[in-house]
C-alpha atoms as a PDB file:
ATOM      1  CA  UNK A   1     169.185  27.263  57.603  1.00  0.00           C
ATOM      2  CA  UNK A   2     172.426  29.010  59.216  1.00  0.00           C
ATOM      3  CA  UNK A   3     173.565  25.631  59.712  1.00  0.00           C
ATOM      4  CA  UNK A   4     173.153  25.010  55.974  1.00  0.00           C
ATOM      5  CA  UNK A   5     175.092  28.189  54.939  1.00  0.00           C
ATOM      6  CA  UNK A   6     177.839  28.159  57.720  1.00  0.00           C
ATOM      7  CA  UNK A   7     178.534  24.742  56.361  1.00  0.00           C
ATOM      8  CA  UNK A   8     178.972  25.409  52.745  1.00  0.00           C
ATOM      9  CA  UNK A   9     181.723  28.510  53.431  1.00  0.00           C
ATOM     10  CA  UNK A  10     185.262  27.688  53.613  1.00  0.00           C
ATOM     11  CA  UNK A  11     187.092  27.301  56.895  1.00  0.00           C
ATOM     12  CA  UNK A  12     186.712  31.119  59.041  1.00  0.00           C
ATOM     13  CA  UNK A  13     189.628  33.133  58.583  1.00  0.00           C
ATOM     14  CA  UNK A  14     191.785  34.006  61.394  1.00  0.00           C
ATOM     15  CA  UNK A  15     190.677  37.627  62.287  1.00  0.00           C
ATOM     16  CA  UNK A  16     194.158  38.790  64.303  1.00  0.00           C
ATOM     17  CA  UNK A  17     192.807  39.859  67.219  1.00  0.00           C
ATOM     18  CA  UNK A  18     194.715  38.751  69.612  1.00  0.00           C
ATOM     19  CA  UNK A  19     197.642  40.596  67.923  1.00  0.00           C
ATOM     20  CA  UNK A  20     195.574  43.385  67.373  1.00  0.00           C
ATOM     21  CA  UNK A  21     195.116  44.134  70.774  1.00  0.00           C
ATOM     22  CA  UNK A  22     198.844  43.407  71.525  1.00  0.00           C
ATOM     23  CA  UNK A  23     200.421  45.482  69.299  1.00  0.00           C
ATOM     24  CA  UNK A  24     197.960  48.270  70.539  1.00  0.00           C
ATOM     25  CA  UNK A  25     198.999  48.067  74.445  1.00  0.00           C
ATOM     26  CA  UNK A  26     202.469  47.040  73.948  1.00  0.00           C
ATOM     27  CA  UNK A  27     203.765  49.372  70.280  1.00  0.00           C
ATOM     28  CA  UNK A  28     202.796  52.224  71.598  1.00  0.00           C
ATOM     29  CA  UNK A  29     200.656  53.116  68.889  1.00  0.00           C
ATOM     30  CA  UNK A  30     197.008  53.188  69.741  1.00  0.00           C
ATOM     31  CA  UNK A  31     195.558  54.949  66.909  1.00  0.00           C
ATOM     32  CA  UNK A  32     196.937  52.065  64.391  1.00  0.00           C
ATOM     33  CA  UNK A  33     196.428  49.705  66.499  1.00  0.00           C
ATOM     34  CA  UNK A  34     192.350  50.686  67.189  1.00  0.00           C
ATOM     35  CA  UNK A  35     191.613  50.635  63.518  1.00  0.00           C
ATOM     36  CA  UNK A  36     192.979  47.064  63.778  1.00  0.00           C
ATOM     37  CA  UNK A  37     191.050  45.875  66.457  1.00  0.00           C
ATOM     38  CA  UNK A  38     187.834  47.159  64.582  1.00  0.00           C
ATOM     39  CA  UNK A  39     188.888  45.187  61.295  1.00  0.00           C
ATOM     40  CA  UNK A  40     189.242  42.128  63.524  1.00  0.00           C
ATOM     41  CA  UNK A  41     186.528  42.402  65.531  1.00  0.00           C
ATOM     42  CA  UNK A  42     183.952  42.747  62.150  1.00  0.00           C
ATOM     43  CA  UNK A  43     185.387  39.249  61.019  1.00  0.00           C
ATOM     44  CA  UNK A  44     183.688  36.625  62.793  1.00  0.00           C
ATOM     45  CA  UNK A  45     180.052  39.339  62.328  1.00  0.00           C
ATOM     46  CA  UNK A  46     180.666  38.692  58.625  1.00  0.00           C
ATOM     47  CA  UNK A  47     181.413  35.186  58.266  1.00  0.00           C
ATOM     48  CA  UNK A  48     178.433  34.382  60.744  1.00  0.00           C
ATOM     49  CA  UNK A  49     176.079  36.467  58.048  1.00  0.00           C
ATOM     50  CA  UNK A  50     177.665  34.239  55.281  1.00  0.00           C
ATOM     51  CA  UNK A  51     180.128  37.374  53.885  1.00  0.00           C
ATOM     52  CA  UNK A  52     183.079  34.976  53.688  1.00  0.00           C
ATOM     53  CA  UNK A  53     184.668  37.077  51.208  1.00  0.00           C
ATOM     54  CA  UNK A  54     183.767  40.494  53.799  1.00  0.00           C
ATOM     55  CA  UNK A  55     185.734  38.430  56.206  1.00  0.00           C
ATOM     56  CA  UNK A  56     188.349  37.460  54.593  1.00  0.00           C
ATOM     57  CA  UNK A  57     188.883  41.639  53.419  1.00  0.00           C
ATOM     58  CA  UNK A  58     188.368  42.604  56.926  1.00  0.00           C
ATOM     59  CA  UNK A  59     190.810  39.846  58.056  1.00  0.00           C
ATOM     60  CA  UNK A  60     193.449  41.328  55.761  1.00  0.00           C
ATOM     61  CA  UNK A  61     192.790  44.824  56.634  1.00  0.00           C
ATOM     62  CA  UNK A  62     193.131  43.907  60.001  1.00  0.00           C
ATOM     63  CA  UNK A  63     196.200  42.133  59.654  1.00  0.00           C
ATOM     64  CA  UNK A  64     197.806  45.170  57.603  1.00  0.00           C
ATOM     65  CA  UNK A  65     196.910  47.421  60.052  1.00  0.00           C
ATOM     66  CA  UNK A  66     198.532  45.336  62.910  1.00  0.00           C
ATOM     67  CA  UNK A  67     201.686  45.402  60.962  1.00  0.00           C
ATOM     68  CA  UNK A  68     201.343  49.159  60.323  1.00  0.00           C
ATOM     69  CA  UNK A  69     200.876  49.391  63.990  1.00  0.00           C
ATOM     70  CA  UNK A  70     204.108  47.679  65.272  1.00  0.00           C
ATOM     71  CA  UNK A  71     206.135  49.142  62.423  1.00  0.00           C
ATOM     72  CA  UNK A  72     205.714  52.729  63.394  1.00  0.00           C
ATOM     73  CA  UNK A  73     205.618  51.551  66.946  1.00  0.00           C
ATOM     74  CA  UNK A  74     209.066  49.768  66.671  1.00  0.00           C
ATOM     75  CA  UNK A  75     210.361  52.949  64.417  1.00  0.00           C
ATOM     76  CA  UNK A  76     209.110  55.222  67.478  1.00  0.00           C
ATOM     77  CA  UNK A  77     210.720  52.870  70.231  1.00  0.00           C
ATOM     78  CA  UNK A  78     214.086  53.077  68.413  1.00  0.00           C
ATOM     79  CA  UNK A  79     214.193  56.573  67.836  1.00  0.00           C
ATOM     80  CA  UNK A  80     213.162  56.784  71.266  1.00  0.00           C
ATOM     81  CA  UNK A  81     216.242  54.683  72.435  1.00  0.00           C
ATOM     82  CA  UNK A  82     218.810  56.923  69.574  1.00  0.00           C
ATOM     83  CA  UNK A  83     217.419  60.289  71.481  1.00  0.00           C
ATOM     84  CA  UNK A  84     218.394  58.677  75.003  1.00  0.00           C
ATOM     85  CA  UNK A  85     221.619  57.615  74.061  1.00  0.00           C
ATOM     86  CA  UNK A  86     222.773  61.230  72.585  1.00  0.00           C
ATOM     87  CA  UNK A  87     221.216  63.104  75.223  1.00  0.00           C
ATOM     88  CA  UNK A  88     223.252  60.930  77.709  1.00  0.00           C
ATOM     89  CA  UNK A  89     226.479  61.159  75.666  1.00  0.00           C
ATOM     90  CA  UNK A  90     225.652  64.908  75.128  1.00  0.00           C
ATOM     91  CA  UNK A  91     225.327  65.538  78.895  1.00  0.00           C
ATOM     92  CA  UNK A  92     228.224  63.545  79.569  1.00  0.00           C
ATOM     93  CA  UNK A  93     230.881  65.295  77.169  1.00  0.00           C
ATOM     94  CA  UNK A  94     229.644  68.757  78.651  1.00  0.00           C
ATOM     95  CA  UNK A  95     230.456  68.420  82.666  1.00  0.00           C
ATOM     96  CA  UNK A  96     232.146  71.157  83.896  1.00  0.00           C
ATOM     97  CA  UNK A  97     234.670  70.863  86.870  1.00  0.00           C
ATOM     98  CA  UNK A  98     234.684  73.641  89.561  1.00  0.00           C
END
């Protein structure tokens, strides 16, 4: 009978997780990128039940959250690399010659 149901749904949607996990270990931004791994991870759960329209919400979430995720972590690495480069400058322009 799964057989029956599996086969009537529409193709599974992709549930992100590989770039869920990604953009959790390489952004930088582990909280974002958590809630995105649970969104992903719930999508192939619901389309196995026969929620195709559960999996295709948690598919969506998941991929909004991924982008949320490298977003801030991209904003973060930036600022990061801005604060470097006027520390450096600042601690440059201020050597003092005995």
């Amino acid at each position: 009978m799964d057989q029956q149901v599996t086969s009537q749904l529409p193709p599974k949607p992709d549930n992100c997780l590989v770039w869920a996990i990604l953009t959790t270990v390489c952004c930088g931004c582990m909280p974002f990128g958590v809630v995105a791994i649970v969104f992903a991870a719930q999508v192939d759960g619901k389309y196995a039940a026969g929620d195709y329209h559960g999996a295709v919400d948690s598919a969506n979430k998941a991929k909004t959250w991924c982008w949320v995720s490298f977003g801030i972590g991209l904003v973060g690495w930036i600022a990061y690399a801005i604060l470097q480069v006027v520390v450096f400058s600042a601690v440059q322009s201020n050597q003092y010659y005995y």
